[in-house]
C-alpha atoms as a PDB file:
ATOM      1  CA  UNK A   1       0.000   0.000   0.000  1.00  0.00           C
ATOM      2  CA  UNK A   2       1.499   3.287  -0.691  1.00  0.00           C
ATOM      3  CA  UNK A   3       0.740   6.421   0.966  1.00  0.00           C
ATOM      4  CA  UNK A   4       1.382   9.936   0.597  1.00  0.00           C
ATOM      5  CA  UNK A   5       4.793  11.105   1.900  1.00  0.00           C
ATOM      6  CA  UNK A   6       3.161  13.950   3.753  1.00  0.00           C
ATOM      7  CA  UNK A   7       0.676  11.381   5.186  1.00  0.00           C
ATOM      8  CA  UNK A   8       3.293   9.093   5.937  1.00  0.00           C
ATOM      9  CA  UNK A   9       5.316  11.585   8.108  1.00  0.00           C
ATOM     10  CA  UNK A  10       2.614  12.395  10.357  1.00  0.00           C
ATOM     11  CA  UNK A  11       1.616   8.715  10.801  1.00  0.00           C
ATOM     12  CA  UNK A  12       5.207   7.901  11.699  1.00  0.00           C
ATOM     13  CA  UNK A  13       5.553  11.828  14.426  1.00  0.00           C
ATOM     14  CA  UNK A  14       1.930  10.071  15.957  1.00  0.00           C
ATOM     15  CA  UNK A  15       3.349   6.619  16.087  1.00  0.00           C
ATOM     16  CA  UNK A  16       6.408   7.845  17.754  1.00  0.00           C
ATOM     17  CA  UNK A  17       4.597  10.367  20.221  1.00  0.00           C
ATOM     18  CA  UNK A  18       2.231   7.297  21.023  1.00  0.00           C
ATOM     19  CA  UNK A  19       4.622   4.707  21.027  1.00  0.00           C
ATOM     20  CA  UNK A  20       3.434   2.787  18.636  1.00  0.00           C
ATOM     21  CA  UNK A  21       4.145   1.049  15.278  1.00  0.00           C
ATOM     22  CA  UNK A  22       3.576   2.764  12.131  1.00  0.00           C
ATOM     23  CA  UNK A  23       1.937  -0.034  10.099  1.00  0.00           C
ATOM     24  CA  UNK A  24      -0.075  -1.022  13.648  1.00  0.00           C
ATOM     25  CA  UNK A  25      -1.855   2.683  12.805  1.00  0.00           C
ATOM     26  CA  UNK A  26      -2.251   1.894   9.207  1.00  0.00           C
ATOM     27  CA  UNK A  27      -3.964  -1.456   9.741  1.00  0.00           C
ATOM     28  CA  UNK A  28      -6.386   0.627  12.145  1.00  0.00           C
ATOM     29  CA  UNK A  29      -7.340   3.030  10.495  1.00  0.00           C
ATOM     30  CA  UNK A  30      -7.816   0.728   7.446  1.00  0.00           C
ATOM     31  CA  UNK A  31     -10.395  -1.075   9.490  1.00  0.00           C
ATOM     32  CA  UNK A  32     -11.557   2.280  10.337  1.00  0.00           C
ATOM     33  CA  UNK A  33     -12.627   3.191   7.218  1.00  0.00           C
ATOM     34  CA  UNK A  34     -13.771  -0.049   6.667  1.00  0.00           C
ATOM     35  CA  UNK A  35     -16.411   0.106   8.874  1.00  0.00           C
ATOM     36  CA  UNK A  36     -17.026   3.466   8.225  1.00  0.00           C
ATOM     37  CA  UNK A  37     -17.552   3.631   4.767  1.00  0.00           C
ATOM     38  CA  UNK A  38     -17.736  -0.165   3.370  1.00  0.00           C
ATOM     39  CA  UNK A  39     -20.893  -1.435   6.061  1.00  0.00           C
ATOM     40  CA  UNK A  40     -22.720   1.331   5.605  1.00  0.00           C
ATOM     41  CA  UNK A  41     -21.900   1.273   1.310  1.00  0.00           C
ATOM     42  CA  UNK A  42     -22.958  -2.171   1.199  1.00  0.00           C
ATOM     43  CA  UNK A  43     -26.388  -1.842   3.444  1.00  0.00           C
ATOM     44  CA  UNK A  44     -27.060   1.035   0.729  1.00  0.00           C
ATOM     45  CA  UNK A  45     -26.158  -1.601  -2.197  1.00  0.00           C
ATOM     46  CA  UNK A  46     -29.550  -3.667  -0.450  1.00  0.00           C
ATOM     47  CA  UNK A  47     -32.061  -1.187  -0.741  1.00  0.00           C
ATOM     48  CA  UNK A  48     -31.278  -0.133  -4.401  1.00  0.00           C
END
């Protein structure tokens, strides 16, 4: 997966301020916006 350079640097300032690992916020916030966008996309999909 390739991100943004920009986007990149502020996961990796976050990850260290939080002490955590970069790719441990990627996966999240992929399932994030799984959730977020996908579930509710799909429930849509149904009713058409």
């Amino acid at each position: 997966m390739i991100l943004n350079e920009g986007i990149r640097a502020k996961i990796k300032e976050l990850a260290n301020f939080l002490d955590i690992s970069e790719s441990k916020i990627i996966t999240n916030s992929v399932i994030f916006g799984f959730y977020k966008y996908w579930i509710p996309y799909k429930k849509n999909l149904r009713k058409l």
